[in-house]
C-alpha atoms as a PDB file:
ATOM      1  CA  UNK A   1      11.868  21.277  11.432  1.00  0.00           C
ATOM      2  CA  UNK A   2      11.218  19.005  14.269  1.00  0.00           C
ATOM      3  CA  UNK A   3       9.659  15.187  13.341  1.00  0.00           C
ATOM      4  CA  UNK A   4       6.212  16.850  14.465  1.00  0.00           C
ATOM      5  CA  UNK A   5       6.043  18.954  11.835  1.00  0.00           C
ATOM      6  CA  UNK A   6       7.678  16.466   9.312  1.00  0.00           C
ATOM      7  CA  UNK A   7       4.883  14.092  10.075  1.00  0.00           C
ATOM      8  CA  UNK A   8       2.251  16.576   9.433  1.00  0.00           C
ATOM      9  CA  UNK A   9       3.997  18.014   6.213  1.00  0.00           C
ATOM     10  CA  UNK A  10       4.332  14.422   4.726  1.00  0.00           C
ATOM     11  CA  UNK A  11       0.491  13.260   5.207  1.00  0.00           C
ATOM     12  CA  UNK A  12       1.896  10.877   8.067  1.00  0.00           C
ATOM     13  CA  UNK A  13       1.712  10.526  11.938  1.00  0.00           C
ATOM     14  CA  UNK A  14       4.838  10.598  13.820  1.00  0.00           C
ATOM     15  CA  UNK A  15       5.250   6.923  14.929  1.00  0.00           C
ATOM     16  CA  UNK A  16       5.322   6.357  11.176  1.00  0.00           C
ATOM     17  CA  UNK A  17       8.312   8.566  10.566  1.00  0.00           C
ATOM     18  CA  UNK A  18      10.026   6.341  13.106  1.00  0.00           C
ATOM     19  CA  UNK A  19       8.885   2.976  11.601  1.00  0.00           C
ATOM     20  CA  UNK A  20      10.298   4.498   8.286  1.00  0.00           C
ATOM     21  CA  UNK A  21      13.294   5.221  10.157  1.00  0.00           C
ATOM     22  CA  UNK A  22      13.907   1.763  11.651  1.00  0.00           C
ATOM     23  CA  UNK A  23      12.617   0.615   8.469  1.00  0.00           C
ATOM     24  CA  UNK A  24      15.977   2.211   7.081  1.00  0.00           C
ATOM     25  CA  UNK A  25      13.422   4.503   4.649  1.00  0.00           C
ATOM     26  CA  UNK A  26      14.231   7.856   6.425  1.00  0.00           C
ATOM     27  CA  UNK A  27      17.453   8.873   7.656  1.00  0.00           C
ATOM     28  CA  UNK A  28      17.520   9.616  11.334  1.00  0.00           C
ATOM     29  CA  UNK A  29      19.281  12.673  11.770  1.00  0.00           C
ATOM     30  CA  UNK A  30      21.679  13.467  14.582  1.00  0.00           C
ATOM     31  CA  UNK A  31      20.470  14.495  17.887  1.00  0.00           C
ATOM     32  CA  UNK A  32      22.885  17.835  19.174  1.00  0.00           C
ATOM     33  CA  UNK A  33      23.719  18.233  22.422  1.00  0.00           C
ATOM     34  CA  UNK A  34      20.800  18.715  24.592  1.00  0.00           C
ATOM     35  CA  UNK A  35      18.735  19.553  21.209  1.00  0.00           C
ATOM     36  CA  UNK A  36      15.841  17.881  19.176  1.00  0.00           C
ATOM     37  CA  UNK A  37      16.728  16.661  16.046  1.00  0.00           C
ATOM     38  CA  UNK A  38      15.919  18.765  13.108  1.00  0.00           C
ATOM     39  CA  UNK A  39      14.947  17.337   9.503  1.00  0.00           C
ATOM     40  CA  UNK A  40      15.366  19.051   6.310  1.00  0.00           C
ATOM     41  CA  UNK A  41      12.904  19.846   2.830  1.00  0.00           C
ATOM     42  CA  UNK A  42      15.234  17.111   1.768  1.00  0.00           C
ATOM     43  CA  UNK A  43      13.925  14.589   4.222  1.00  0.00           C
ATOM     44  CA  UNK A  44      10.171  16.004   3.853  1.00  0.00           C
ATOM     45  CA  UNK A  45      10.853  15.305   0.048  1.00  0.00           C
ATOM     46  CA  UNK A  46      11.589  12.068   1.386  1.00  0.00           C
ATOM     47  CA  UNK A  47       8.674  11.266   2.876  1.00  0.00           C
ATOM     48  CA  UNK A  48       6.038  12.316   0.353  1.00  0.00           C
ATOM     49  CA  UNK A  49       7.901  10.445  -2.700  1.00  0.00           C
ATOM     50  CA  UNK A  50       6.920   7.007   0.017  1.00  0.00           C
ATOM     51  CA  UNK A  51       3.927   8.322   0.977  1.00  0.00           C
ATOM     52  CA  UNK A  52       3.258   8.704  -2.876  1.00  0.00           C
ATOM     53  CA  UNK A  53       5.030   5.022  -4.013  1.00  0.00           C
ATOM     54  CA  UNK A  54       2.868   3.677  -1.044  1.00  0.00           C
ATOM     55  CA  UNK A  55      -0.760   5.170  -2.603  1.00  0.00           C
ATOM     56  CA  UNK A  56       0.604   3.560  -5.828  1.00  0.00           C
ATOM     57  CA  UNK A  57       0.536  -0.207  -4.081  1.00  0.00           C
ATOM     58  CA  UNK A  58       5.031  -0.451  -3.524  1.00  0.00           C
ATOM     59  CA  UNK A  59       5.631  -2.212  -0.693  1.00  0.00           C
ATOM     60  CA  UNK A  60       8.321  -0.896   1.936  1.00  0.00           C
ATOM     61  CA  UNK A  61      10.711  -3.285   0.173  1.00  0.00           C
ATOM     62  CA  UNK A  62       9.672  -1.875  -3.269  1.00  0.00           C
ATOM     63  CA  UNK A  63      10.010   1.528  -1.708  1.00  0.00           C
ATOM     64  CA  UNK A  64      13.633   0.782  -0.539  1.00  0.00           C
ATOM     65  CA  UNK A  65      15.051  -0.287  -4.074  1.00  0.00           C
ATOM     66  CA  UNK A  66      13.190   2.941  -5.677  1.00  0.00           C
ATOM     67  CA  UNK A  67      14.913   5.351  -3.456  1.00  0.00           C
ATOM     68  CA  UNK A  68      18.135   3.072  -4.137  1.00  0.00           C
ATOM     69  CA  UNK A  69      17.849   4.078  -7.898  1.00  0.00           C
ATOM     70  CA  UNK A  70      18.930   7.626  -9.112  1.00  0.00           C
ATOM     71  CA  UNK A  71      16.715  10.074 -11.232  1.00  0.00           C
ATOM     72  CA  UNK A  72      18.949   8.757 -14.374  1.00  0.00           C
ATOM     73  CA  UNK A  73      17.552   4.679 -13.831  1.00  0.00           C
ATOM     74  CA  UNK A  74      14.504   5.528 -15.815  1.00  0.00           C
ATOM     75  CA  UNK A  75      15.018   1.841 -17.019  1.00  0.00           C
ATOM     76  CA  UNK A  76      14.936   0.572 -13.787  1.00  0.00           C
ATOM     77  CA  UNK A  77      11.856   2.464 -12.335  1.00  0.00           C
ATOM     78  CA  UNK A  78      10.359   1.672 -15.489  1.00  0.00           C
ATOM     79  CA  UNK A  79      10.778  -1.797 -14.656  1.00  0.00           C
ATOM     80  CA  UNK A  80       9.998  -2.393 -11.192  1.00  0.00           C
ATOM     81  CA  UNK A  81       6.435  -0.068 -12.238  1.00  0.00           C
ATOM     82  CA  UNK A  82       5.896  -1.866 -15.321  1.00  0.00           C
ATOM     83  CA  UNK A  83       6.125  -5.303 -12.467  1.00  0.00           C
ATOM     84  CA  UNK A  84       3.488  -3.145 -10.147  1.00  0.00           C
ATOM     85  CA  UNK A  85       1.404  -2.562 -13.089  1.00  0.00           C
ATOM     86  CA  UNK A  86       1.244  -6.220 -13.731  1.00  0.00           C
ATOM     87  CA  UNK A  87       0.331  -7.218 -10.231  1.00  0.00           C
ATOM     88  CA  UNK A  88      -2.331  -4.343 -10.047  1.00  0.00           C
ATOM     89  CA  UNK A  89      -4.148  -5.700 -13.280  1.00  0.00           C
ATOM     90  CA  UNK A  90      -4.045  -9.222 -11.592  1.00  0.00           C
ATOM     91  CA  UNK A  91      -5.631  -7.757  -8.534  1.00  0.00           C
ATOM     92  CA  UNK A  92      -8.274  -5.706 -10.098  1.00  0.00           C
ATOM     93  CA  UNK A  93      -9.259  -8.935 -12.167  1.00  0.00           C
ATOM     94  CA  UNK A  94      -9.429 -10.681  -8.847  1.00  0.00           C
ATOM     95  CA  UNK A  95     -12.039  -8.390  -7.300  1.00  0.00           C
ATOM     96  CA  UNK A  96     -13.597  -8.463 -10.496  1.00  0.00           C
ATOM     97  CA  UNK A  97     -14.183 -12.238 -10.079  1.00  0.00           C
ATOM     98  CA  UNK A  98     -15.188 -11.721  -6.195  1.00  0.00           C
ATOM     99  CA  UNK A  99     -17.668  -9.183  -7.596  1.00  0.00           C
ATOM    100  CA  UNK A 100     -19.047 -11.668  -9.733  1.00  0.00           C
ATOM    101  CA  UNK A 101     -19.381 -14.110  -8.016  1.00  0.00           C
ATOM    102  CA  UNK A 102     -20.809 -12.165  -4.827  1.00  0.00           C
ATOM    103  CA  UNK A 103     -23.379 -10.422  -7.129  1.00  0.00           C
ATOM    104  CA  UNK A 104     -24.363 -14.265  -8.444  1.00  0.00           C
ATOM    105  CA  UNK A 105     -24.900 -15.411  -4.876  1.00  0.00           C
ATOM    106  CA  UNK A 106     -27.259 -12.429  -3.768  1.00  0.00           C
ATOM    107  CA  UNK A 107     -29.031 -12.935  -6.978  1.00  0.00           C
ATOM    108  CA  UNK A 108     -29.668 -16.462  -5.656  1.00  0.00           C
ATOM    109  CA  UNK A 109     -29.986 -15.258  -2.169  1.00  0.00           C
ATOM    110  CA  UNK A 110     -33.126 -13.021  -2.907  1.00  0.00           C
ATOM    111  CA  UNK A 111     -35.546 -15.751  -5.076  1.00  0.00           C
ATOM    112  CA  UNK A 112     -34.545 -18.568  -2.845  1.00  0.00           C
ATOM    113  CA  UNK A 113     -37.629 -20.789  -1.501  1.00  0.00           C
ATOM    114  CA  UNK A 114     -38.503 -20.130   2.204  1.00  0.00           C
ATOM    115  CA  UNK A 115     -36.636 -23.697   3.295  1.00  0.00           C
ATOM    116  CA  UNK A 116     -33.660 -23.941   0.463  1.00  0.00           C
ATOM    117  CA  UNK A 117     -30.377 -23.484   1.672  1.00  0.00           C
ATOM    118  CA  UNK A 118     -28.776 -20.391   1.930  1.00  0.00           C
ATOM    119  CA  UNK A 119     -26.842 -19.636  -1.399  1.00  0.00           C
ATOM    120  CA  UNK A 120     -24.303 -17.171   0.208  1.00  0.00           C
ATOM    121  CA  UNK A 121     -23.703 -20.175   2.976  1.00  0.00           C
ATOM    122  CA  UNK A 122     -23.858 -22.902  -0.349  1.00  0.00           C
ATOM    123  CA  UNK A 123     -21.397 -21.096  -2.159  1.00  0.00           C
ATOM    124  CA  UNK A 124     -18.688 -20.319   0.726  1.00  0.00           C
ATOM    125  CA  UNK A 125     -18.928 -24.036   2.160  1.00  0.00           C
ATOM    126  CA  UNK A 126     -17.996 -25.477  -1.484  1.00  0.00           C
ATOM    127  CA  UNK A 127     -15.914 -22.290  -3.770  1.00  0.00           C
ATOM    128  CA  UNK A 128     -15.015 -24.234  -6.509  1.00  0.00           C
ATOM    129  CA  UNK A 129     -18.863 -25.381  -7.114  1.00  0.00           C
ATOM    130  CA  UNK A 130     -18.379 -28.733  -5.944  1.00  0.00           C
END
């Protein structure tokens, strides 16, 4: 199949094949003689296991070492997810603070007196309540 269809089997446009390419992600397969080059099921394969590692939050970098390992690492997958997982959690309790505190600041926002400062202004100009 040509890198057109590729793209538009993996979920992907086709300047992203190439950055994957450069990237060192996707194999660039040879170009014959007066020919377009022609990519397999393997190298569609390819594509949606990053398009699926990238939905999950891996990096390119992250990507690269997973397609490093072999089916058989389990133990090694297991860790670099188990890592992911860990950063994801810290993330989501992130935005759950942001949440917070935006909610807070709206709350303040809507039963503020006509000539008191604006709360949403209050709160970005000192974060740590100062």
């Amino acid at each position: 199949m040509r890198i057109g269809r590729l793209a538009l089997g993996g979920g992907v446009g086709v300047e992203t094949v190439r950055y994957y390419q450069r990237a060192g992600l996707m194999p660039m397969p040879d170009r014959p003689y007066r020919g377009a080059r022609r990519y397999t099921d393997a190298d569609l394969a390819r594509l949606r296991f990053i398009r699926g590692a990238k939905r999950l939050g891996f990096s390119l970098k992250e990507i690269g070492a997973l397609l490093e390992l072999s089916r058989d690492d389990c133990r090694n997958v297991q860790q670099l997810a188990t890592i992911k997982l860990g950063l994801v959690r810290d993330k989501i309790t992130d935005l759950q603070r942001m949440e917070a505190t935006l909610a807070e600041t709206l709350k303040r926002c809507r039963s503020r007196q006509a000539h008191a400062p604006c709360p949403i202004i209050e709160t970005l100009a000192h974060p740590d309540g100062s």
